[in-house]
Protein backbone atom coordinates (compact mmCIF):
# COMPACT_ATOMS: atom_id res chain seq x y z
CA UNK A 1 0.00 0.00 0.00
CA UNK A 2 1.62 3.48 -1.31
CA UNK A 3 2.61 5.57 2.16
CA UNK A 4 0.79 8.52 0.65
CA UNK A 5 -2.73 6.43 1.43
CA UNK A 6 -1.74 7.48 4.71
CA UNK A 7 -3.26 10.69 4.10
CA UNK A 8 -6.39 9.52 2.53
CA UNK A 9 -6.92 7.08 5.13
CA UNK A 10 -6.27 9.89 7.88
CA UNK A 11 -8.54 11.91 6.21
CA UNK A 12 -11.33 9.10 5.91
CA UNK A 13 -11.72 9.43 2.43
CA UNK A 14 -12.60 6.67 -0.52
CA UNK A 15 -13.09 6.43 -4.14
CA UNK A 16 -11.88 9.42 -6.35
CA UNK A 17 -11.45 11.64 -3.40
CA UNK A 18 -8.29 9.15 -1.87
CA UNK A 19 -6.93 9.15 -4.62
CA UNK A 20 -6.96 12.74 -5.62
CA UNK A 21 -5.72 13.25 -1.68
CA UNK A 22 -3.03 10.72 -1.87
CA UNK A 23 -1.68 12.01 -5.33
CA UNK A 24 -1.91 15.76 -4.20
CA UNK A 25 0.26 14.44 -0.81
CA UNK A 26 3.00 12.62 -3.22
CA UNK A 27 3.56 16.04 -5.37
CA UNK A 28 3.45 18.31 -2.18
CA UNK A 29 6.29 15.90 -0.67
CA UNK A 30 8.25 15.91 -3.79
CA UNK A 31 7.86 19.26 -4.20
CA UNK A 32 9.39 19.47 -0.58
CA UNK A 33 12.41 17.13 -1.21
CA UNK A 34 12.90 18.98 -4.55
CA UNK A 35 13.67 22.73 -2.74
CA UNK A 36 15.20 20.85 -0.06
CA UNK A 37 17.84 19.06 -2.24
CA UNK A 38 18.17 22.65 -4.44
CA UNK A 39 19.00 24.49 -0.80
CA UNK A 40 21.12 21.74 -0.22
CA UNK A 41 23.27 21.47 -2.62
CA UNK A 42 23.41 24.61 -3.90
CA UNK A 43 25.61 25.37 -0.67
CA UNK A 44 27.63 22.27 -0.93
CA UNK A 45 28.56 22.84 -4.17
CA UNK A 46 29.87 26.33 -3.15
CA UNK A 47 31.75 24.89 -0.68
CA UNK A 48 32.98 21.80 -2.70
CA UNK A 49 34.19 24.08 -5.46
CA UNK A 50 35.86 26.39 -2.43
CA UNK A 51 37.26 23.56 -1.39
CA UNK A 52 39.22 22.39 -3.95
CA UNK A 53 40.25 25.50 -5.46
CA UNK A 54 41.68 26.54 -1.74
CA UNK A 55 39.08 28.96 -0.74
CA UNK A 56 36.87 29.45 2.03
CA UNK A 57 33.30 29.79 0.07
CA UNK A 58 30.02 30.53 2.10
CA UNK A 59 31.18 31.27 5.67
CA UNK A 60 29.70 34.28 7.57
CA UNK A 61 25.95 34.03 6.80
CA UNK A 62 24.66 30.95 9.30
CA UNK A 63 27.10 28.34 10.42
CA UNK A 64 29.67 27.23 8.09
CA UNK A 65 27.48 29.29 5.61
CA UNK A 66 24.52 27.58 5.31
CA UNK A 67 22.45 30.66 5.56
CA UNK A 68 24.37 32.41 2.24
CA UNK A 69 22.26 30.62 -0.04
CA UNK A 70 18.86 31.82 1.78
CA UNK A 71 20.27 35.41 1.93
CA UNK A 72 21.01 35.62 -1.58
CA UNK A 73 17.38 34.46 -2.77
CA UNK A 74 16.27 37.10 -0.80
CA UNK A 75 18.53 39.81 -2.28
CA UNK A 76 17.90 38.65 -5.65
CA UNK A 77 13.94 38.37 -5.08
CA UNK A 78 13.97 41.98 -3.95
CA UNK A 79 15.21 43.15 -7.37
CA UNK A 80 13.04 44.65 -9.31
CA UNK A 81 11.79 42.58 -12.78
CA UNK A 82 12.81 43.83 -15.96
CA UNK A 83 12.22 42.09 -19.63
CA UNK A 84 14.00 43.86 -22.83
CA UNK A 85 11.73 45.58 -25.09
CA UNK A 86 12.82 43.75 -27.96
CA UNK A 87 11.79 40.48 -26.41
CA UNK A 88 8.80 38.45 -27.46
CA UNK A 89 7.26 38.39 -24.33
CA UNK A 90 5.10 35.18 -23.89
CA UNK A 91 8.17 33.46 -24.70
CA UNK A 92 10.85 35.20 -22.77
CA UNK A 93 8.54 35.00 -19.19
CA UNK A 94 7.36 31.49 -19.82
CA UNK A 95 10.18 29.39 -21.06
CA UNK A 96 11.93 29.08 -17.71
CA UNK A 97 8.52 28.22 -15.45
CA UNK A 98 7.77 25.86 -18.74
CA UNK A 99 11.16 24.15 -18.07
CA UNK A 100 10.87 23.85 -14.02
CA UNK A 101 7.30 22.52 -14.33
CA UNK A 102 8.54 19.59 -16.79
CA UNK A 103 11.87 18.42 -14.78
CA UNK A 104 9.15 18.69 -11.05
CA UNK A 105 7.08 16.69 -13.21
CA UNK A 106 9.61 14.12 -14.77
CA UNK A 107 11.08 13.57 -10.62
CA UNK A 108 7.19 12.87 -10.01
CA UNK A 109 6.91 10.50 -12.80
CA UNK A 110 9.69 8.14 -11.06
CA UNK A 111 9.69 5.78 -8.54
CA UNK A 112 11.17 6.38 -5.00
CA UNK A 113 10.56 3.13 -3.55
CA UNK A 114 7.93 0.20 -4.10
CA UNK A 115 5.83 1.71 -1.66
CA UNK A 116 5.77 5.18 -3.14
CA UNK A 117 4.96 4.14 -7.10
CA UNK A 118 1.90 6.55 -7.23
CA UNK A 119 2.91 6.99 -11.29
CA UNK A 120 4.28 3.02 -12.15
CA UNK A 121 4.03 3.10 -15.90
CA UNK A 122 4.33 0.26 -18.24
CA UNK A 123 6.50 2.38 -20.29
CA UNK A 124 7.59 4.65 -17.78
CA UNK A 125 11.24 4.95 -18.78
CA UNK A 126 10.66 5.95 -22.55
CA UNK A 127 7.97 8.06 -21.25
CA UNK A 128 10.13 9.97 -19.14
CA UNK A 129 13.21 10.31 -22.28
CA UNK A 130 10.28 11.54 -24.35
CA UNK A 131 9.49 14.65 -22.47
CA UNK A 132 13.24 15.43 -21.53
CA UNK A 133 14.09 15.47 -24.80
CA UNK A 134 11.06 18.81 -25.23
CA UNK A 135 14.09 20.67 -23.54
CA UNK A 136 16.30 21.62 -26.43
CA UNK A 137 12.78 23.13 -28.12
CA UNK A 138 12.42 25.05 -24.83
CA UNK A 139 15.92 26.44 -24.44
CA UNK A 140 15.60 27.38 -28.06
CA UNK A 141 12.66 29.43 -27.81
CA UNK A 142 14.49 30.89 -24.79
CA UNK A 143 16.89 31.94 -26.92
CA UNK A 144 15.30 33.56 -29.71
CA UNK A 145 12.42 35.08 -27.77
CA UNK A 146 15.19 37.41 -25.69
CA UNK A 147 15.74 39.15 -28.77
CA UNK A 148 19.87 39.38 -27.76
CA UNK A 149 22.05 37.56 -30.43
CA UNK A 150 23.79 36.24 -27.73
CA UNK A 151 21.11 34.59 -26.70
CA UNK A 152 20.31 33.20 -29.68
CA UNK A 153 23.62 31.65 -30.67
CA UNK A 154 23.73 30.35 -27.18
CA UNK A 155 20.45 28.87 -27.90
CA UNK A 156 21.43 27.54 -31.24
CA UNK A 157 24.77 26.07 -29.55
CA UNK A 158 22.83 23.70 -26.66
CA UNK A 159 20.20 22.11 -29.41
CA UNK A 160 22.89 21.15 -31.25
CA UNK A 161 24.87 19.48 -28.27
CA UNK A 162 21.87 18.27 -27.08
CA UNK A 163 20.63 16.55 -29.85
CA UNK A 164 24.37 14.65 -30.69
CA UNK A 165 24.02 13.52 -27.25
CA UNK A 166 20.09 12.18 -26.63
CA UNK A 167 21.18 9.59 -29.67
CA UNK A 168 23.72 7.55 -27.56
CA UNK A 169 20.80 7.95 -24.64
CA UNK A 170 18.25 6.69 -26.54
CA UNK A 171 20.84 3.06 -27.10
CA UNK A 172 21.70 3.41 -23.68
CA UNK A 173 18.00 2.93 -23.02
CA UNK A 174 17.24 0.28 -25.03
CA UNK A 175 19.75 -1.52 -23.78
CA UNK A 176 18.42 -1.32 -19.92
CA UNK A 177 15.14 -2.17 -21.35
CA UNK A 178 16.35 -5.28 -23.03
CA UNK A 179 18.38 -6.16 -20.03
CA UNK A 180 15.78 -5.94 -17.57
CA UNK A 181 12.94 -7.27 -19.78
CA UNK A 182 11.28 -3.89 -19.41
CA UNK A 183 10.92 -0.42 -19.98
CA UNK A 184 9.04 -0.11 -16.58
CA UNK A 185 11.37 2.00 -13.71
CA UNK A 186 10.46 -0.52 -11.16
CA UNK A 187 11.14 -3.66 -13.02
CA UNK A 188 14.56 -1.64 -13.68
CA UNK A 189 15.05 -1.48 -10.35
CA UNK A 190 13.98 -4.86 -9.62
CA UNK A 191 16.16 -6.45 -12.46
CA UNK A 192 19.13 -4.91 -10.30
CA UNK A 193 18.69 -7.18 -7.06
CA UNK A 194 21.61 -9.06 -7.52
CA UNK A 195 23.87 -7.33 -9.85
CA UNK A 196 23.98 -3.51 -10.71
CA UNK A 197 23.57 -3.11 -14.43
CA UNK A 198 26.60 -0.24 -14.11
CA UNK A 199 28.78 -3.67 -13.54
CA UNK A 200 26.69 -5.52 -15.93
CA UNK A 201 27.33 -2.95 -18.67
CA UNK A 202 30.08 -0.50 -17.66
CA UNK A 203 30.88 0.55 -21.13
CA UNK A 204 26.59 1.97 -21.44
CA UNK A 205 26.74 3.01 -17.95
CA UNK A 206 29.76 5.36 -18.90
CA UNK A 207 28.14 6.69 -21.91
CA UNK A 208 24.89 7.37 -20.38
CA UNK A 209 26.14 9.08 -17.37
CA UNK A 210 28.55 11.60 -19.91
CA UNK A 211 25.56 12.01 -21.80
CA UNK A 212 23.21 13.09 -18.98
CA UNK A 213 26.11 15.93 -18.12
CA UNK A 214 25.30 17.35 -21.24
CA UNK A 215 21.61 16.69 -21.18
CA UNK A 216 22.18 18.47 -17.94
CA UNK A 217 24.37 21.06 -19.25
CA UNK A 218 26.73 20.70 -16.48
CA UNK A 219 30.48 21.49 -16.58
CA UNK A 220 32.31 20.64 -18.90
CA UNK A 221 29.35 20.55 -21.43
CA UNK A 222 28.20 24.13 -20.26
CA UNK A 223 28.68 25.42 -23.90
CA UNK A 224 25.47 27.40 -23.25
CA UNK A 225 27.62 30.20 -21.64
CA UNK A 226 30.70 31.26 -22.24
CA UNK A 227 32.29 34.93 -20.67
CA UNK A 228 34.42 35.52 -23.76
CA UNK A 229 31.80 34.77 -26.25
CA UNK A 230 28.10 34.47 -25.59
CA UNK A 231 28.51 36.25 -21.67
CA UNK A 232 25.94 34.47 -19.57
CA UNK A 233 24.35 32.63 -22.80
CA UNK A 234 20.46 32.36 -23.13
CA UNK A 235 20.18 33.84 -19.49
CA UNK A 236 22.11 37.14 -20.39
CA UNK A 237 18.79 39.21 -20.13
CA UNK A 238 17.52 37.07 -17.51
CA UNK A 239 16.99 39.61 -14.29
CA UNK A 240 17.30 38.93 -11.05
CA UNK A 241 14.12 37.57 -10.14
CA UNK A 242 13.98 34.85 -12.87
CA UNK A 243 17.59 34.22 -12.32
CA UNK A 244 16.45 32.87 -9.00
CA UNK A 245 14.38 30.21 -10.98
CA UNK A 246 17.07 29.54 -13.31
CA UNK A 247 19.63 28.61 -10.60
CA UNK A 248 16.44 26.57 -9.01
CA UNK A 249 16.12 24.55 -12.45
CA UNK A 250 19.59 23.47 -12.52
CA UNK A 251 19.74 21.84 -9.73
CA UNK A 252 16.52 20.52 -10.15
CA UNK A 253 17.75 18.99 -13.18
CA UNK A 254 20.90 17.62 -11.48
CA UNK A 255 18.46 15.73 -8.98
CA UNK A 256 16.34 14.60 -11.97
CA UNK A 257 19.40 13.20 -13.46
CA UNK A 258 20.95 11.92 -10.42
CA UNK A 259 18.06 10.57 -9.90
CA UNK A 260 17.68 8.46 -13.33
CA UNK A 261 21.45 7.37 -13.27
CA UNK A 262 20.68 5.87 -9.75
CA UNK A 263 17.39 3.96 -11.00
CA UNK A 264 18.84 2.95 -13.87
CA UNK A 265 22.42 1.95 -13.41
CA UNK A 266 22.86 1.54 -9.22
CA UNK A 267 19.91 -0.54 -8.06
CA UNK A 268 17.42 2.37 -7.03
CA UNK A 269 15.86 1.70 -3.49
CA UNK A 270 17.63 -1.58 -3.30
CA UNK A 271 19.95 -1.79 -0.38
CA UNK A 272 19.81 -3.35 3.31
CA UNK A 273 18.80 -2.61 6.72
CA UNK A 274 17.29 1.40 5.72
CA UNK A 275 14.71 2.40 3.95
CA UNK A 276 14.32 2.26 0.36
CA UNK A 277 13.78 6.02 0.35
CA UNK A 278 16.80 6.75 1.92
CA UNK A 279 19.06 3.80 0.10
CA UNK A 280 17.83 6.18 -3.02
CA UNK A 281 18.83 9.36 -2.09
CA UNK A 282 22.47 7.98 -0.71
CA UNK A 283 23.01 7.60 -3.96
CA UNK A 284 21.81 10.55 -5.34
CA UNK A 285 24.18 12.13 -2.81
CA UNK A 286 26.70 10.28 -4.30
CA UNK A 287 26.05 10.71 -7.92
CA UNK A 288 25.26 14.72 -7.48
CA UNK A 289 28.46 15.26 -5.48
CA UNK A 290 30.63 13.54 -8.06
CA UNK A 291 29.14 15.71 -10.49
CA UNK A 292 30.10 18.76 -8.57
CA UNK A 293 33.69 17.59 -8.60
CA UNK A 294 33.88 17.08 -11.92
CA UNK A 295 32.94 21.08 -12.36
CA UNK A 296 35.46 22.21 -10.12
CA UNK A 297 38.31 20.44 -11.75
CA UNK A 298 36.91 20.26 -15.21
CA UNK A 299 37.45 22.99 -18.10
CA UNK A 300 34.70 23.61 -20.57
CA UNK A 301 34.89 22.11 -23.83
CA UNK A 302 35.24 23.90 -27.32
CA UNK A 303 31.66 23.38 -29.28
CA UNK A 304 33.42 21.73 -32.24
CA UNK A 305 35.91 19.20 -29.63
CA UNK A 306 32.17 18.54 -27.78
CA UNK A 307 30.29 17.84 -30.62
CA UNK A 308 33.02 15.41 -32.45
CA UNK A 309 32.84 13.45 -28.77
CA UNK A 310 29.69 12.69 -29.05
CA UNK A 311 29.31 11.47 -32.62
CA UNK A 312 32.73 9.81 -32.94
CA UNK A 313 33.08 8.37 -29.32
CA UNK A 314 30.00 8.25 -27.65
CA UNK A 315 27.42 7.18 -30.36
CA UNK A 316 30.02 4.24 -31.55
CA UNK A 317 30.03 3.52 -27.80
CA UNK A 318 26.32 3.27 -26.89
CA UNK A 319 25.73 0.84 -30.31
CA UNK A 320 28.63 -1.37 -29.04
CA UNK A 321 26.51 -1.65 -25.51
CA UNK A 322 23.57 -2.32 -27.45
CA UNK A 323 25.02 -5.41 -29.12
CA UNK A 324 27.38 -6.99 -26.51
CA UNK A 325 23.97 -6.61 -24.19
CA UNK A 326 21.63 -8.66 -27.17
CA UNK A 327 24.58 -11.40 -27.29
CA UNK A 328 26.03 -11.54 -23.66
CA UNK A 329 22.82 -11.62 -22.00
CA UNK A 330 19.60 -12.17 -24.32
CA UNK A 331 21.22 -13.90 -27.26
């Protein structure tokens, strides 16, 4: 029985009326652990990067500068809005809610434990690569409804990196689908209960978890900015307030794709004596803070080095996955 009937049950409610209670409960809690992992994060990546590059970070706001991150929404919320006249307006103010409401959306789609699969969908896994993959159409709007050429080229830029690298995804995904029988995120999971399929198929988990940095558009596939070319990229006429939400959607997309990489490659919930819940998020600790390493020590690569990685490397890669997974475990 999902832990959200909790609610319904408290409530004394049946029928249409549970359910509509218990789903409401799941979104307000991942809504919750969404901001939660955003605050989170947000500071430990400051202080990660500090770290390593032998500097102090957030310190004087809160203990050990856990406040900074609360101080600065607050300065930057207080700004006031401005949009640039030559901006198409509809798209310039919607783009970045548009893009926040999808990745809240894909996290509610998967599974956090067996108890908690309010959304299990036979096809859950392709469902959830279909509507990432609306993001490059999203960031390009972005783009070219700022009106700044900047902007635009920016814009131009992350479709094109995105789309070299969703094609190595997409055989990635086939080939957990055809290893675990399934395209359904729990089955994934289940599939996993002896062996992780990142030791089952090290060469796709490598190649999907490069791929989701750019997907991501985390260092060093953060071609979408650059200061001596394209200044802040698509956000350059982004003000403060919507900067705010920008920040918020990175790191929302890190946990979405944390998330995924843990699912599909590390077992999910599996894992003794804790919770299923928390096995999960240890290892979207794990996952996220490796990714923060690899942007503090990491430069960011030229667009034409990026884009000859993915379709000479990466692509060859993912097909070789596909068919040493057919003949080493289904053939």
């Amino acid at each position: 029985m999902p832990i959200t009937s909790i609610v319904s049950g408290y409530l004394h409610l049946s029928g249409t009326l549970a359910t509509a209670a218990d789903t409401i409960a799941y979104a307000v809690a991942i809504s919750i652990l969404i901001v939660a992992f955003d605050y989170v994060f947000g500071w430990l990546e400051r202080k990660t990067i500090a770290k390593i590059q032998k500097r102090h970070g957030p310190t004087y706001a809160g203990k050990y500068g856990i406040l900074q991150n609360m101080a600065d929404f607050v300065k930057l919320l207080s700004k006031e809005h401005v949009a640039p006249k030559r901006a198409d307006g509809l798209l310039f103010l919607s783009t970045i809610p548009i893009m926040l409401a999808l990745t809240i959306f894909l996290v509610f789609l998967l599974p956090l434990a067996p108890t908690l699969l309010e959304t299990n969908l036979g096809f859950g896994l392709l469902v959830v690569f279909v509507l990432l993959s609306f993001m490059p159409l999203i960031i390009f709007a972005n783009g070219f409804g700022s009106g700044n050429k900047f902007a635009a080229i920016s814009a131009q830029r992350s479709v094109v990196m995105l789309l070299s690298y969703e094609i190595p995804l997409i055989f990635v995904i086939a080939s957990v689908g055809a290893l675990a029988g399934s395209y359904n995120l729990a089955s994934v999971v289940n599939a996993q209960s002896q062996w992780w399929f990142a030791l089952l198929m090290p060469i796709g988990f490598v190649v999907f978890f490069v791929a989701m940095l750019a997907e991501l558009e985390r260092p060093p596939f953060d071609i979408r900015e650059a200061d001596n070319e394209l200044i802040a990229g698509w956000l350059t006429d982004v003000s403060a307030p919507y900067y705010v939400l920008a920040l918020f959607l990175d790191y929302s997309r890190m946990f979405l794709g944390s998330l995924l990489i843990a699912i599909l490659f590390f077992g999910g919930w599996s894992g003794p004596l804790l919770p299923p819940v928390v096995w999960l998020l240890i290892k979207v600790f794990v996952i996220s803070f490796f990714i923060m390493v690899i942007r503090a020590t990491m430069v960011r690569m030229r667009i034409d080095r990026l884009l000859r990685f993915g379709w000479t490397w990466l692509l060859p890669l993912s097909l070789i996955n596909l068919i040493l997974t057919y003949l080493v475990f289904i053939g």
